[in-house]
PDB file of N, CA and C in Angstrom:
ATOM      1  N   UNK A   1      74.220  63.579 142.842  1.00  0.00           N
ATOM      2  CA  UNK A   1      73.138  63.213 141.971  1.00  0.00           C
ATOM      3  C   UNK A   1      71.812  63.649 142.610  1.00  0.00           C
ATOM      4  N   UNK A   2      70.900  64.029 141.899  1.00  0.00           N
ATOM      5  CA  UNK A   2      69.772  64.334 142.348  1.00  0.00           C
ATOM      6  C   UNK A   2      68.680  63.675 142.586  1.00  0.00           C
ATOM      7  N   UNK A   3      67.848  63.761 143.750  1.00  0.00           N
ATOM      8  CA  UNK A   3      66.387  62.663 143.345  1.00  0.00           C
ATOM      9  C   UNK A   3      65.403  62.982 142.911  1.00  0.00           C
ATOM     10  N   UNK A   4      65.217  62.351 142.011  1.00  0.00           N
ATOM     11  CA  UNK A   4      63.884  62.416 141.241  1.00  0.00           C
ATOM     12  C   UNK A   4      62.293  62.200 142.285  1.00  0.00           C
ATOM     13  N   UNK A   5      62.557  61.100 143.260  1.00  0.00           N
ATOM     14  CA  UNK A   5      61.063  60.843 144.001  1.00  0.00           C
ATOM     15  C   UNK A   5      61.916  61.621 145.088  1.00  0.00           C
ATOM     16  N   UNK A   6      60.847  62.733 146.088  1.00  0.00           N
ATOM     17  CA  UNK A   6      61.163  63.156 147.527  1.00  0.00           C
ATOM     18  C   UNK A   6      60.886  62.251 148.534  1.00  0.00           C
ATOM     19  N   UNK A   7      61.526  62.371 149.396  1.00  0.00           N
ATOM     20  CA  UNK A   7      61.676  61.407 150.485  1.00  0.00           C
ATOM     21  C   UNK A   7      59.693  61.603 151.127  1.00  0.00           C
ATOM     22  N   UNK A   8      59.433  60.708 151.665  1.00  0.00           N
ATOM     23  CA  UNK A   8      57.811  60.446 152.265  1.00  0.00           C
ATOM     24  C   UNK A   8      57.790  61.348 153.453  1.00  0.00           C
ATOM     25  N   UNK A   9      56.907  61.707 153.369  1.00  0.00           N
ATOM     26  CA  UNK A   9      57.025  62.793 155.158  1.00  0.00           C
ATOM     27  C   UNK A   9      56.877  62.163 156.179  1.00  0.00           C
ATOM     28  N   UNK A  10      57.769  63.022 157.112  1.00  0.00           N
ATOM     29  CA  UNK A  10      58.344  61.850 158.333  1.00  0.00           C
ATOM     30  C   UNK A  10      57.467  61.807 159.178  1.00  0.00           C
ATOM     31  N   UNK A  11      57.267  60.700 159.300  1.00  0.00           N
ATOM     32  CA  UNK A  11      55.708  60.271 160.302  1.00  0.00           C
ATOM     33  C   UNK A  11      56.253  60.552 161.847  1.00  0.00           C
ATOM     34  N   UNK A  12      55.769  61.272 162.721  1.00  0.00           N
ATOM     35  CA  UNK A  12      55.958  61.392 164.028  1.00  0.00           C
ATOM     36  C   UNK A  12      54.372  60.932 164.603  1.00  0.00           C
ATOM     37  N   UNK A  13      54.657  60.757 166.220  1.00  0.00           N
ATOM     38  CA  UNK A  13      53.097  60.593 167.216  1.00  0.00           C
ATOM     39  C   UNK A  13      52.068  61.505 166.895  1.00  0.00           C
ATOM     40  N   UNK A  14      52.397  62.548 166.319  1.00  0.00           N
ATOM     41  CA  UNK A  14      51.648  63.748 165.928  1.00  0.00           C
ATOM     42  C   UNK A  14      50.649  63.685 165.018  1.00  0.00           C
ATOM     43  N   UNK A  15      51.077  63.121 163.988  1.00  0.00           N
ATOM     44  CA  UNK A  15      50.885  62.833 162.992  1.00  0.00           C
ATOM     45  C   UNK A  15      48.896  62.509 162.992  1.00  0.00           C
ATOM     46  N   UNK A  16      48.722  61.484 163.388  1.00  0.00           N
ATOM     47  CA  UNK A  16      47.643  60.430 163.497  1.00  0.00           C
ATOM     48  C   UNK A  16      46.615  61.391 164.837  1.00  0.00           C
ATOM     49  N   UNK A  17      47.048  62.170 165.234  1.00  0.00           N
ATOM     50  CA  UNK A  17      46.239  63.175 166.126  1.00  0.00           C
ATOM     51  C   UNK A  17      45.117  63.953 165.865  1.00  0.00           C
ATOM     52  N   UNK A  18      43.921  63.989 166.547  1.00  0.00           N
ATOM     53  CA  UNK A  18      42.471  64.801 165.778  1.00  0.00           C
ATOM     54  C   UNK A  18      43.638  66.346 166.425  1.00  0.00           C
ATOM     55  N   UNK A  19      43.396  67.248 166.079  1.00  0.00           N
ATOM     56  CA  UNK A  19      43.218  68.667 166.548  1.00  0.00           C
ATOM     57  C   UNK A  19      42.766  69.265 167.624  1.00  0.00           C
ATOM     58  N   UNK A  20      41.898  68.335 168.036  1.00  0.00           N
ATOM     59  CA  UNK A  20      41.320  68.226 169.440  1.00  0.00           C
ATOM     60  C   UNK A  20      42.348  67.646 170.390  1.00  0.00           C
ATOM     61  N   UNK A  21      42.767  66.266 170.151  1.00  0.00           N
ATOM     62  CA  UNK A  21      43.295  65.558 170.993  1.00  0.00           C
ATOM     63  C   UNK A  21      44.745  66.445 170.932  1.00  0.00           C
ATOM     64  N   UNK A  22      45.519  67.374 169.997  1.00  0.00           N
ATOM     65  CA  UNK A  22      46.516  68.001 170.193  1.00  0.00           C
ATOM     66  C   UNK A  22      46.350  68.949 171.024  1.00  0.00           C
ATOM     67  N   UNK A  23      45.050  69.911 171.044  1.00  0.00           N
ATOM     68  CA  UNK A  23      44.947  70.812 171.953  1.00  0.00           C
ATOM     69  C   UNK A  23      44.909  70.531 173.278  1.00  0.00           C
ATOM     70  N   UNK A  24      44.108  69.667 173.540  1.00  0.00           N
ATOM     71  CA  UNK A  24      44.158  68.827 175.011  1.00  0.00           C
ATOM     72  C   UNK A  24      45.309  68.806 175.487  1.00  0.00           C
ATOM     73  N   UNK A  25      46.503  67.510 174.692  1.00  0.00           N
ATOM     74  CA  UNK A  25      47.705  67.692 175.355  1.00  0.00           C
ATOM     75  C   UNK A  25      48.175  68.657 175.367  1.00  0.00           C
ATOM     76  N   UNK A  26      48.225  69.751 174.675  1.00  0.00           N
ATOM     77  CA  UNK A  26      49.156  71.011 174.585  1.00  0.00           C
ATOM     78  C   UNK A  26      48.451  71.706 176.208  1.00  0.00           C
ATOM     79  N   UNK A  27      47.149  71.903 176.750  1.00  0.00           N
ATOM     80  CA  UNK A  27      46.804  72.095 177.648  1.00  0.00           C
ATOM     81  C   UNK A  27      47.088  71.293 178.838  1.00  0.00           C
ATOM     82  N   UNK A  28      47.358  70.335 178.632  1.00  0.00           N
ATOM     83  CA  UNK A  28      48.099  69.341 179.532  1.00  0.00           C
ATOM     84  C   UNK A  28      49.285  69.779 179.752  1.00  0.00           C
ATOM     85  N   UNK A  29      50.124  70.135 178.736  1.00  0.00           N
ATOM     86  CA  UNK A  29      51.296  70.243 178.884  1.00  0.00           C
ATOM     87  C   UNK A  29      51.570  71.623 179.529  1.00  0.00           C
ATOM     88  N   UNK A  30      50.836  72.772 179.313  1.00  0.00           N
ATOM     89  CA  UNK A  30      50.770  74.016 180.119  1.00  0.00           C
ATOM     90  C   UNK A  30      50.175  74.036 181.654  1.00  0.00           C
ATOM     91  N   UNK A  31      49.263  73.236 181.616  1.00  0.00           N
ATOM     92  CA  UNK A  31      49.259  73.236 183.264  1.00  0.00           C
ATOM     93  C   UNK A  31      50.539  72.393 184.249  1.00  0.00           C
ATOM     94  N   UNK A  32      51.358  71.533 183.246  1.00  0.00           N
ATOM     95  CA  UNK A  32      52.347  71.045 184.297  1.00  0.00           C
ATOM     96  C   UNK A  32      53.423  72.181 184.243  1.00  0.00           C
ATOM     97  N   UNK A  33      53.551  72.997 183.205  1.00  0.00           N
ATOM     98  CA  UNK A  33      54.215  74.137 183.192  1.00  0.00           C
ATOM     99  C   UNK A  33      54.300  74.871 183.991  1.00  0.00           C
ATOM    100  N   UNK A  34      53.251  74.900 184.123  1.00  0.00           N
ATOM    101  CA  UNK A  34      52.662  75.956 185.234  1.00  0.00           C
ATOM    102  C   UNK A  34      52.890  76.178 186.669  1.00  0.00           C
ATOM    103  N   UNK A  35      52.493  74.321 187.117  1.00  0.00           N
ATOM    104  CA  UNK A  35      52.534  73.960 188.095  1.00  0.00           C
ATOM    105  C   UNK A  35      54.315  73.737 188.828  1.00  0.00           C
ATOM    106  N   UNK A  36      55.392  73.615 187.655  1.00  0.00           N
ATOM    107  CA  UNK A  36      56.550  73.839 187.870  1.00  0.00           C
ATOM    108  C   UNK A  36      56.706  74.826 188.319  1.00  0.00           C
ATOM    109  N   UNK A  37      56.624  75.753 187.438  1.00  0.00           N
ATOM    110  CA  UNK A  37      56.742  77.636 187.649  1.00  0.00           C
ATOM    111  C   UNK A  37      55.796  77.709 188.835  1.00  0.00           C
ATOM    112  N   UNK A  38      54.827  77.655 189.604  1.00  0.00           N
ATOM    113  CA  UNK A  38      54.731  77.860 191.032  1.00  0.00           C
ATOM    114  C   UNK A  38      55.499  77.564 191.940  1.00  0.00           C
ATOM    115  N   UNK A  39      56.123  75.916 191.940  1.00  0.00           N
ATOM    116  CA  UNK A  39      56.573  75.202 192.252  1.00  0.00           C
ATOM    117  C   UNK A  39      58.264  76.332 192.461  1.00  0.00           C
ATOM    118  N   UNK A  40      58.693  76.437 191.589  1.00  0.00           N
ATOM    119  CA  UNK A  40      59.843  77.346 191.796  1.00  0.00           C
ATOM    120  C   UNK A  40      59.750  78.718 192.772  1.00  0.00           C
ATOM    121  N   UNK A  41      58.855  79.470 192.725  1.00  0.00           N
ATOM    122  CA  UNK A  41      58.640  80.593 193.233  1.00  0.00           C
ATOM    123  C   UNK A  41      59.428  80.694 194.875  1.00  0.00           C
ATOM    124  N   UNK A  42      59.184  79.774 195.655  1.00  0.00           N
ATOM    125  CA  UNK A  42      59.887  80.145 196.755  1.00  0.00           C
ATOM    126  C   UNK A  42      61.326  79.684 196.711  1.00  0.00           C
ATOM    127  N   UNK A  43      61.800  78.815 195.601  1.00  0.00           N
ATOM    128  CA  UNK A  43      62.993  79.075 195.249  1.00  0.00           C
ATOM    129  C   UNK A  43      64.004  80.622 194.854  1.00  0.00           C
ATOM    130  N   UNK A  44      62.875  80.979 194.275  1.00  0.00           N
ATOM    131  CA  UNK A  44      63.545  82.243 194.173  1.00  0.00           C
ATOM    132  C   UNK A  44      63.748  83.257 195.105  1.00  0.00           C
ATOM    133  N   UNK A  45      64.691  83.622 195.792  1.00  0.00           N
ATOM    134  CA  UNK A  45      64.626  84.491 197.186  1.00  0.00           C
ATOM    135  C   UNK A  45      64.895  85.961 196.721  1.00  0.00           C
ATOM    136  N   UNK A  46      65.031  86.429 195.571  1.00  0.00           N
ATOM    137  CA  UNK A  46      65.418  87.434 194.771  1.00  0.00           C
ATOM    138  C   UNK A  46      64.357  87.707 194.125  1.00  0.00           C
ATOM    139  N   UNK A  47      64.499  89.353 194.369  1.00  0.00           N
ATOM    140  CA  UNK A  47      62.593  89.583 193.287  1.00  0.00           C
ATOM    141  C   UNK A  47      62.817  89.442 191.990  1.00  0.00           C
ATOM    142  N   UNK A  48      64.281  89.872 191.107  1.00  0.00           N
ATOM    143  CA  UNK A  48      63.986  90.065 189.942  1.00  0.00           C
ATOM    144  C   UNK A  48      63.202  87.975 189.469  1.00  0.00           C
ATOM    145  N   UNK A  49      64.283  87.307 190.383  1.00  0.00           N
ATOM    146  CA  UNK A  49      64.226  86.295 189.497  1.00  0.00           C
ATOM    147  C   UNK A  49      62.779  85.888 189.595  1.00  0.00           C
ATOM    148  N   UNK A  50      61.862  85.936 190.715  1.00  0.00           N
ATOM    149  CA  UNK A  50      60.317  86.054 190.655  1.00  0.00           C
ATOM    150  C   UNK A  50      59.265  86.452 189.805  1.00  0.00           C
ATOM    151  N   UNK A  51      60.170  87.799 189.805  1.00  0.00           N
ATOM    152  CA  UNK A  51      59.430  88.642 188.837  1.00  0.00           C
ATOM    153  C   UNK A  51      59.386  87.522 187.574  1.00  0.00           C
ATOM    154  N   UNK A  52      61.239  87.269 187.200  1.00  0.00           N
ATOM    155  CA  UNK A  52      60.116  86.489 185.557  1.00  0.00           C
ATOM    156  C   UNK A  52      59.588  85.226 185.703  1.00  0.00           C
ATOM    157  N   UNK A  53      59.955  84.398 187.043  1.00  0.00           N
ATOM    158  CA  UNK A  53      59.004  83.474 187.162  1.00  0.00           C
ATOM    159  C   UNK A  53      57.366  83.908 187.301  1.00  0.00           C
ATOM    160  N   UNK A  54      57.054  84.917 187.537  1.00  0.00           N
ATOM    161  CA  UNK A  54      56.026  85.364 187.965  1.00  0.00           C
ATOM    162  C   UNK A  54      55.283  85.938 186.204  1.00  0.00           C
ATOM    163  N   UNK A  55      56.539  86.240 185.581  1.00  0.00           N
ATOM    164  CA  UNK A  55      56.114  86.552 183.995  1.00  0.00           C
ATOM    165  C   UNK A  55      55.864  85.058 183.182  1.00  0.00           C
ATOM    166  N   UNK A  56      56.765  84.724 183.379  1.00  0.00           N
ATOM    167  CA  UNK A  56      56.634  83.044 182.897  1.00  0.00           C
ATOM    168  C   UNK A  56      55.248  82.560 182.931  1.00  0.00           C
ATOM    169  N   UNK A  57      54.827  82.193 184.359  1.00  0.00           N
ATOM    170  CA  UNK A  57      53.657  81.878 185.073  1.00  0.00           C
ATOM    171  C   UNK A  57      52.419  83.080 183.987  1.00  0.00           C
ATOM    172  N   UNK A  58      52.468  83.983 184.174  1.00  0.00           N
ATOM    173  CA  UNK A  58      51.125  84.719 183.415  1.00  0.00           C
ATOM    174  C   UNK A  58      50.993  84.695 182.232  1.00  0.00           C
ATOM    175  N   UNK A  59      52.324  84.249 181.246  1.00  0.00           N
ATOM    176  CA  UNK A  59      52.039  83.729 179.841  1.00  0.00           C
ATOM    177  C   UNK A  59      51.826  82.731 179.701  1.00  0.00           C
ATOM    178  N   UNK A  60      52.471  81.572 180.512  1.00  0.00           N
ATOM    179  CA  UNK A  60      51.424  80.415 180.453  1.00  0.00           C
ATOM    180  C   UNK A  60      50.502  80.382 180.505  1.00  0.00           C
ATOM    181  N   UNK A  61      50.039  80.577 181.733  1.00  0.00           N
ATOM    182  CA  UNK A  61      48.352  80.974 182.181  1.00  0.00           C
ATOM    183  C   UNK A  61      47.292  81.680 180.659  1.00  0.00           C
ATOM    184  N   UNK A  62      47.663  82.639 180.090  1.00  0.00           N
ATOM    185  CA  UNK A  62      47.876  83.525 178.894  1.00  0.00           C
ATOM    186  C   UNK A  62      47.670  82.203 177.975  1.00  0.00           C
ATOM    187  N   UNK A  63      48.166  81.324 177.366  1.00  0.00           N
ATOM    188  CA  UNK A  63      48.066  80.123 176.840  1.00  0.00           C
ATOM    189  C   UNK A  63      47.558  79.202 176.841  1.00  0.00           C
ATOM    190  N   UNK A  64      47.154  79.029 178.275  1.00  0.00           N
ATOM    191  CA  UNK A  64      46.294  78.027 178.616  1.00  0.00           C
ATOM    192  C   UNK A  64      45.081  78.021 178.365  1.00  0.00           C
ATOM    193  N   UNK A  65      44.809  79.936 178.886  1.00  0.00           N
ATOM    194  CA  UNK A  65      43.381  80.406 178.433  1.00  0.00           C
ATOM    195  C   UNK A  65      43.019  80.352 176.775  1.00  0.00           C
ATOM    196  N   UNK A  66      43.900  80.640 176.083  1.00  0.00           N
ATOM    197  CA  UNK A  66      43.474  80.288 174.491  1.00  0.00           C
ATOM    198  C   UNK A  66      43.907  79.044 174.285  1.00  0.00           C
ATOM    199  N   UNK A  67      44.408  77.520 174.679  1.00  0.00           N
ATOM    200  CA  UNK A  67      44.204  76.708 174.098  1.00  0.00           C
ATOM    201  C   UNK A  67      42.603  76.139 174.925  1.00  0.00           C
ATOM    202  N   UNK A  68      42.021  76.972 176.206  1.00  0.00           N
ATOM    203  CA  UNK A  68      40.926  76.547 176.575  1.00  0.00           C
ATOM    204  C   UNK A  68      39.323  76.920 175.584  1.00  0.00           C
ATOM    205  N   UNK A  69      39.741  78.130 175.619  1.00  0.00           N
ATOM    206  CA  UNK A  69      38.512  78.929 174.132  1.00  0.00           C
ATOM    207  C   UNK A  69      38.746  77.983 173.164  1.00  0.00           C
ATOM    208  N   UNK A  70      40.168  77.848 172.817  1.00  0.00           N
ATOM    209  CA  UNK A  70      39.690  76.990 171.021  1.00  0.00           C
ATOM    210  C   UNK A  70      39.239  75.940 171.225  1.00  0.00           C
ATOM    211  N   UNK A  71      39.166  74.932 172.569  1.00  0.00           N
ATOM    212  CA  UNK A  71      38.215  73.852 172.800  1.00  0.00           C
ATOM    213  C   UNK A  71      37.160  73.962 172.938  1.00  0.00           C
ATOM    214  N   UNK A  72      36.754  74.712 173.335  1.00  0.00           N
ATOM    215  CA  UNK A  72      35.319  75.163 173.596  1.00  0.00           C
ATOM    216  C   UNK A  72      34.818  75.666 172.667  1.00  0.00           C
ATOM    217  N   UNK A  73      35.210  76.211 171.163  1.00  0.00           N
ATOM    218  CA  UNK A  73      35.142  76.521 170.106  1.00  0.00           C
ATOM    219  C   UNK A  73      34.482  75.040 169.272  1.00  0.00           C
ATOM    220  N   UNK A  74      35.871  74.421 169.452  1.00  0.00           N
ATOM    221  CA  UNK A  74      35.673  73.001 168.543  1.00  0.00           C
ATOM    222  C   UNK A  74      34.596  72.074 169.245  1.00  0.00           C
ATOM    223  N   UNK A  75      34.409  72.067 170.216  1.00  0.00           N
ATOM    224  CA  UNK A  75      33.052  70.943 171.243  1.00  0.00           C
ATOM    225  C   UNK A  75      31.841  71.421 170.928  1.00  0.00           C
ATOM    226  N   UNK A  76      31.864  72.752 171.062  1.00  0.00           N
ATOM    227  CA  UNK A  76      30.330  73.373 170.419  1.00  0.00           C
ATOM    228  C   UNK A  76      30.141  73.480 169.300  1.00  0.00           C
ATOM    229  N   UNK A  77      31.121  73.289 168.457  1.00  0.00           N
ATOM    230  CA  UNK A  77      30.675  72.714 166.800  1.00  0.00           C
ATOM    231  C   UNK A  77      30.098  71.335 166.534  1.00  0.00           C
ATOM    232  N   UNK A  78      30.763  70.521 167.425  1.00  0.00           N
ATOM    233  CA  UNK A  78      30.132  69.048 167.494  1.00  0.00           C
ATOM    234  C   UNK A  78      28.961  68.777 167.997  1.00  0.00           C
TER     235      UNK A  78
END
């Protein structure tokens, strides 16, 4: 049988978040990224596997830097 009303959209923590306060954590969440992926490096005793920790590490970094601009975007609008 079919429903006539769609189900309500599913409320997650997300939800109730300015855009700001998402970017923040998302920058939060890339510098602990980050700080893992250093953190590994002398684990790796093999270059390749460096190497993509070392790729890993510069797209984060890569990410971090544009979720840092779009804050600095949105603060100087305010």
């Amino acid at each position: 049988m079919l429903k006539i009303v769609p189900d309500p959209p599913h409320q997650n923590k997300y939800t109730s978040q300015t855009l700001e306060d998402l970017l923040v954590q998302i920058s939060e969440y890339l510098v602990c990224a980050l700080t893992v992926s250093r953190q590994t490096i002398p684990l790796h005793t093999k270059p390749p596997a460096q190497v993509l920790t070392l790729a890993a590490m510069h797209e984060i970094n890569s990410a971090h830097t544009l979720v840092e601009v779009a804050l600095s975007r949105m603060q100087s609008r305010h």
